[in-house]
N, C-alpha and C. Protein backbone atom coordinates (compact mmCIF):
# COMPACT_ATOMS: atom_id res chain seq x y z
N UNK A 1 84.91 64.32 62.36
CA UNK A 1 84.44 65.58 61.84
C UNK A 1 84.86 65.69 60.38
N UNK A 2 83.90 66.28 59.70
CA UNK A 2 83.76 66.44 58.18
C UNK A 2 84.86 67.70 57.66
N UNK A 3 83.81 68.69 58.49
CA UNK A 3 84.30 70.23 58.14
C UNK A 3 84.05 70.98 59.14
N UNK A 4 84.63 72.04 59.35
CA UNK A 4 84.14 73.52 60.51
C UNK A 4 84.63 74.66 59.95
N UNK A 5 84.15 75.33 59.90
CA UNK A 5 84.73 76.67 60.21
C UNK A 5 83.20 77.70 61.06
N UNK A 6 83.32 79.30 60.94
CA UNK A 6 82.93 79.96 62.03
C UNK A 6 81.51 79.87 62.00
N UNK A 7 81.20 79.54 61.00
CA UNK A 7 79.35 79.25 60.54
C UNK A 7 79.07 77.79 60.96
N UNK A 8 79.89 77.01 60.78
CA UNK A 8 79.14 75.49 61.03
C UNK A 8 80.70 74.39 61.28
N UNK A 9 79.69 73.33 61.37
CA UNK A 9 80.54 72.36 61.60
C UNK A 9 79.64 70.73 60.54
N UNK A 10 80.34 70.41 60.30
CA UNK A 10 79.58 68.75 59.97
C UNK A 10 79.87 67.59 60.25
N UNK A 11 79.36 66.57 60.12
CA UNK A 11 79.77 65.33 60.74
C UNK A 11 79.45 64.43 59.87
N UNK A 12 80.24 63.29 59.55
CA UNK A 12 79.00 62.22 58.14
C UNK A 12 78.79 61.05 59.37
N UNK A 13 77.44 60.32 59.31
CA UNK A 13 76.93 59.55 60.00
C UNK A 13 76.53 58.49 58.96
N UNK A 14 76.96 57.01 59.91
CA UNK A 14 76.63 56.33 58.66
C UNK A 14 75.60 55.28 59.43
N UNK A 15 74.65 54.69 58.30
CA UNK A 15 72.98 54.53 58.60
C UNK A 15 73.51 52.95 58.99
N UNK A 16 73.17 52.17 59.89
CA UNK A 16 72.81 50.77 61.14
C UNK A 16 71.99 50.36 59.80
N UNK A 17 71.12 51.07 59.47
CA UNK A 17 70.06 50.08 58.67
C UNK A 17 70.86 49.28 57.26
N UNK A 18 71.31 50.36 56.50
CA UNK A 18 71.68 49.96 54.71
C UNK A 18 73.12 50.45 54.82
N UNK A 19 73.69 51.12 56.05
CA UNK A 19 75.31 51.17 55.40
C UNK A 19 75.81 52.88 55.01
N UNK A 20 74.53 53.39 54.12
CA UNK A 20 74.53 54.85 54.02
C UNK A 20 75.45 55.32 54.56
N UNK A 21 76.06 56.42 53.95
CA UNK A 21 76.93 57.50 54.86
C UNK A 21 76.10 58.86 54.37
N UNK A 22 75.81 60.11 55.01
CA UNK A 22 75.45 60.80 54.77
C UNK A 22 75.91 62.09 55.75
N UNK A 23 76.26 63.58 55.62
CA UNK A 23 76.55 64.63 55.99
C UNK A 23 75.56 65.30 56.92
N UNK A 24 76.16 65.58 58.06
CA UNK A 24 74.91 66.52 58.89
C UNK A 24 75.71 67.84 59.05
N UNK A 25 75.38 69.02 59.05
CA UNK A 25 76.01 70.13 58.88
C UNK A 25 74.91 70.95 59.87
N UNK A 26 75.38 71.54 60.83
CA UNK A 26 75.01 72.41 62.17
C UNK A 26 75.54 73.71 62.05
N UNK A 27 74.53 74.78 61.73
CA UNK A 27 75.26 76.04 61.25
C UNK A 27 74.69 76.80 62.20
N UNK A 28 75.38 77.89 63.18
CA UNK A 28 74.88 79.02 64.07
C UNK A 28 75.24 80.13 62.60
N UNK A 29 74.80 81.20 62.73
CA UNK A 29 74.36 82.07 61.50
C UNK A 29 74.74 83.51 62.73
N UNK A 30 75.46 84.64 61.96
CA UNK A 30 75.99 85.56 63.33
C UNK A 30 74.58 86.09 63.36
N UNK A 31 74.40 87.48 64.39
CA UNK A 31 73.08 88.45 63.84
C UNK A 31 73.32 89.80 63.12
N UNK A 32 74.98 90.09 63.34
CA UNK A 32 74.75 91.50 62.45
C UNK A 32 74.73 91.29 61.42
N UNK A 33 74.63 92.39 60.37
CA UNK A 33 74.00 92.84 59.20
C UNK A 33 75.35 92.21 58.23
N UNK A 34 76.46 92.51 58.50
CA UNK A 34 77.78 92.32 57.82
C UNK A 34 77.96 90.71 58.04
N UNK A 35 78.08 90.88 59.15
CA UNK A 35 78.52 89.15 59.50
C UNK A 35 77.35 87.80 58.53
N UNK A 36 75.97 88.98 58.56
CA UNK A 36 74.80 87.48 57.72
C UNK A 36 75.41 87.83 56.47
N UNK A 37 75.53 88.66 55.89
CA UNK A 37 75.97 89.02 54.74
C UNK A 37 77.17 88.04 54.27
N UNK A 38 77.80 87.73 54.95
CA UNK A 38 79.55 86.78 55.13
C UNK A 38 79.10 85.23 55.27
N UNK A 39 78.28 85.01 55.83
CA UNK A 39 77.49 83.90 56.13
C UNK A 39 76.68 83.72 55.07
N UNK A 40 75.83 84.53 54.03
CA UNK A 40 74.90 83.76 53.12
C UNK A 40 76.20 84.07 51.82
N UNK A 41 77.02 84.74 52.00
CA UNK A 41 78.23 84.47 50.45
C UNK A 41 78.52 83.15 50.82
N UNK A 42 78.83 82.64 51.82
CA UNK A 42 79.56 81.09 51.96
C UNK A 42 78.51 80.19 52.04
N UNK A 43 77.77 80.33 52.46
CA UNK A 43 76.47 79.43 52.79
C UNK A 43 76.14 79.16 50.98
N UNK A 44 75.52 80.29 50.39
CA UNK A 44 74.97 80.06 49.12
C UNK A 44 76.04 79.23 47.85
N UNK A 45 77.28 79.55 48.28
CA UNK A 45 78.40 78.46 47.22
C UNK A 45 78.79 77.84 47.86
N UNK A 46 78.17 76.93 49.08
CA UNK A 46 78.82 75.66 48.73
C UNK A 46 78.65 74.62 48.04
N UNK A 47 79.68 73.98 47.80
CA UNK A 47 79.02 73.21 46.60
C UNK A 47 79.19 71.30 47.12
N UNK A 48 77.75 70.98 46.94
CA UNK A 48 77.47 69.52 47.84
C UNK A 48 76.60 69.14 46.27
N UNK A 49 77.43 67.72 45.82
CA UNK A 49 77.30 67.33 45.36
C UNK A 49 75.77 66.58 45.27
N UNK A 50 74.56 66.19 44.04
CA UNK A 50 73.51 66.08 43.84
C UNK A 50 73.29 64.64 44.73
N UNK A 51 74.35 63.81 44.19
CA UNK A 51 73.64 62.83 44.61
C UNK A 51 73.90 62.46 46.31
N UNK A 52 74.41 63.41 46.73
CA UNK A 52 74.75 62.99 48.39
C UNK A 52 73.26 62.92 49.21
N UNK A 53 72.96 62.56 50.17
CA UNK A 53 71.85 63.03 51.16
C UNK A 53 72.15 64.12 52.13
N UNK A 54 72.01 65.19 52.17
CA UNK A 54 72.89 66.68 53.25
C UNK A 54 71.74 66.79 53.82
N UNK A 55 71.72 67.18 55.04
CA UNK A 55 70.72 67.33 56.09
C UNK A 55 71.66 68.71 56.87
N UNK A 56 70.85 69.60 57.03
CA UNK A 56 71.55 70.94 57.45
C UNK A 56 70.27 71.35 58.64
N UNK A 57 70.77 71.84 59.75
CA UNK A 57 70.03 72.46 60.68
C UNK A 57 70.69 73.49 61.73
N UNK A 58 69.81 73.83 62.25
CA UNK A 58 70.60 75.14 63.06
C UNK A 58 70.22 76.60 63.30
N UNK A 59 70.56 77.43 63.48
CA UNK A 59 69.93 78.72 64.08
C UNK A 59 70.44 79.44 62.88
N UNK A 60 69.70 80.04 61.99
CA UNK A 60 70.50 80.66 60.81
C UNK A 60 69.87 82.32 60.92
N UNK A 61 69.43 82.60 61.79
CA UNK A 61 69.28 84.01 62.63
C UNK A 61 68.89 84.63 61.24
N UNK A 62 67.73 84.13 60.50
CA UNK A 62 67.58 85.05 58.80
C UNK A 62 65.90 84.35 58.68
N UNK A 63 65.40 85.00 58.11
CA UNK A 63 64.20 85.11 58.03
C UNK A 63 63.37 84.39 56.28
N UNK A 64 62.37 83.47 56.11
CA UNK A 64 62.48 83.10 54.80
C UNK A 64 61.29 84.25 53.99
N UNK A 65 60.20 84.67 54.91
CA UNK A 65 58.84 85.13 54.46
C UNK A 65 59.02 86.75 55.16
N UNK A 66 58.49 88.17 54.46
CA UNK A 66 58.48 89.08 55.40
C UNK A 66 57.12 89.01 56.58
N UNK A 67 56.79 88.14 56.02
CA UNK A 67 55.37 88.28 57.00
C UNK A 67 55.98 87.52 58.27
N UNK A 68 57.12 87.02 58.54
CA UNK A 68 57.77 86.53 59.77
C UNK A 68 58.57 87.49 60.69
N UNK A 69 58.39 88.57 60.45
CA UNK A 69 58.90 89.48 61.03
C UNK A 69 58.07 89.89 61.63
N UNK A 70 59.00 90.00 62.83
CA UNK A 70 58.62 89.93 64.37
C UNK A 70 58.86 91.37 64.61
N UNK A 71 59.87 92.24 64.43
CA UNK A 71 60.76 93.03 65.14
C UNK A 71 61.09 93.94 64.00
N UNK A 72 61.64 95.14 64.25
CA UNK A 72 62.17 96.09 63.37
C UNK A 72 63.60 95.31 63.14
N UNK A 73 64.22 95.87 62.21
CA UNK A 73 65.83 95.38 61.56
C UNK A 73 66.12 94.36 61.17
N UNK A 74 64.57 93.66 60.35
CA UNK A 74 64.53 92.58 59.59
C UNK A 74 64.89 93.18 57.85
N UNK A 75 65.55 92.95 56.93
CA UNK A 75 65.93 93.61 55.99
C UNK A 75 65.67 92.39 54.30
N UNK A 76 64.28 93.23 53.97
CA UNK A 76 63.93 92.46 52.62
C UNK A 76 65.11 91.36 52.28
N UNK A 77 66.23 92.53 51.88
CA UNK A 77 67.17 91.99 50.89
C UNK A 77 68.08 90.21 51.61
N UNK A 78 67.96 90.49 53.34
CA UNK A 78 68.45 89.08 53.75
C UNK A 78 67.74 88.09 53.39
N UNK A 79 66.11 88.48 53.47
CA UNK A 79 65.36 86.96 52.99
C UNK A 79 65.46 86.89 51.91
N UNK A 80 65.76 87.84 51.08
CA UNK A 80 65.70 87.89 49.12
C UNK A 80 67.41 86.55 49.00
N UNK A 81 68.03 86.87 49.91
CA UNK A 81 69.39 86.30 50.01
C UNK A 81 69.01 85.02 50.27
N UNK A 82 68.76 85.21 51.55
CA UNK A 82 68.44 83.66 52.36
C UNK A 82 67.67 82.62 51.43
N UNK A 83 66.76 83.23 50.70
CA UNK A 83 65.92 81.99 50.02
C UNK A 83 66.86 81.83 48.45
N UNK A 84 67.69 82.50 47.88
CA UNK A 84 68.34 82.45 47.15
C UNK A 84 69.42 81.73 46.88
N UNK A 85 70.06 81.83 48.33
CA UNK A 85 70.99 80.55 48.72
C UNK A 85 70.06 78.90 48.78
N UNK A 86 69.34 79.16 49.57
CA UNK A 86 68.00 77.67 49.68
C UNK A 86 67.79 77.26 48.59
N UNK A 87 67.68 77.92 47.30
CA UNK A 87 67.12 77.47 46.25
C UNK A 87 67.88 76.88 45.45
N UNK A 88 69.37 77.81 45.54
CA UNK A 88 70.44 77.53 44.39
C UNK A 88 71.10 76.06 45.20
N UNK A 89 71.12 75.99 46.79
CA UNK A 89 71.33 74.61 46.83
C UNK A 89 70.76 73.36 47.22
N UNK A 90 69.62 74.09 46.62
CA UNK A 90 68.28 72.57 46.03
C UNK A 90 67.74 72.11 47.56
N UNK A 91 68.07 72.83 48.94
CA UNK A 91 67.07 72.70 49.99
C UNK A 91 66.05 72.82 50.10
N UNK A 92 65.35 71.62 50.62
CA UNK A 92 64.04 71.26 51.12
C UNK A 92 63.46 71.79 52.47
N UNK A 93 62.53 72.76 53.05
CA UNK A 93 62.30 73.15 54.38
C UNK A 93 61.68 71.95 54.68
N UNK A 94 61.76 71.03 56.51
CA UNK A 94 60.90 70.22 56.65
C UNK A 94 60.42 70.73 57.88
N UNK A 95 59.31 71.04 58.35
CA UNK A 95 59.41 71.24 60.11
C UNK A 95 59.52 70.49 60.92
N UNK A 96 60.00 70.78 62.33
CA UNK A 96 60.32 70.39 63.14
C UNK A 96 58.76 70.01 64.14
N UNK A 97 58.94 68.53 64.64
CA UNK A 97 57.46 68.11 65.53
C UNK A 97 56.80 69.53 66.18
N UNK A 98 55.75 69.70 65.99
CA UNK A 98 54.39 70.43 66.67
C UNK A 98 55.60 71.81 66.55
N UNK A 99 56.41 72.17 65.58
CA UNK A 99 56.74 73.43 65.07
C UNK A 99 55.84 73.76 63.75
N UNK A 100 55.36 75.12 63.84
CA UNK A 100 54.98 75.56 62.21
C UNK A 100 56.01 76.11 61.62
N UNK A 101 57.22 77.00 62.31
CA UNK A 101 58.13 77.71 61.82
C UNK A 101 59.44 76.57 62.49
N UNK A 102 60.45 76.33 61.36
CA UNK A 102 61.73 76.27 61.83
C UNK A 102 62.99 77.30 61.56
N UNK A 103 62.25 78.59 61.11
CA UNK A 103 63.26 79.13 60.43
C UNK A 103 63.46 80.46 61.43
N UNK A 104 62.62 80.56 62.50
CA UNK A 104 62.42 81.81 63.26
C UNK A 104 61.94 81.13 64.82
N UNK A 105 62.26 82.08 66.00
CA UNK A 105 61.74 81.79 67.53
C UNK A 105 59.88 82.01 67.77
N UNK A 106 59.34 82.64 66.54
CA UNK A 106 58.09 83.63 66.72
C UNK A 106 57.05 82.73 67.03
């Protein structure tokens, strides 16, 4: 094990093919309002160096588009957050097989 604490955990896996070592990071994301709030301050500074390969997945209970809202007590300002953190640390969305959304259950 890489790292853990209450948001995630990581693991570095290293590649059979070329040798590679690279970071996988598994983040559960809480659902209240305070707790995502605590979760995208830590989420958005961490700081992972450019040239690594980071692969991050997981239930991050936050929404990227408002048009993905499903339900009442979806709140602009988390996706204004959520994609703010995504951006500042240079994440790529990829989907998941015969998924259109990986970022929501809908």
């Amino acid at each position: 094990m890489v790292f853990s604490n209450r948001f995630a955990i990581s693991v570095e896996f290293t590649s059979k093919h070329n040798n590679e070592n690279w970071p996988l990071t598994v983040v559960y994301a809480p659902c209240t309002l305070a707790r995502k709030r605590e979760f995208l301050e830590w989420f958005g500074n961490i700081s992972m160096p450019e040239q690594i390969d980071w692969l991050v997945v997981g239930d991050f209970n936050l929404l990227r588009k408002p048009e993905d809202i499903n339900r009442e007590g979806a709140y602009l300002n988390e996706i204004f957050l959520f994609n703010e953190a995504i951006s500042k640390l240079d994440l790529i969305e990829f989907p998941l097989h015969d998924r259109q959304f990986t970022w929501t259950n809908k």
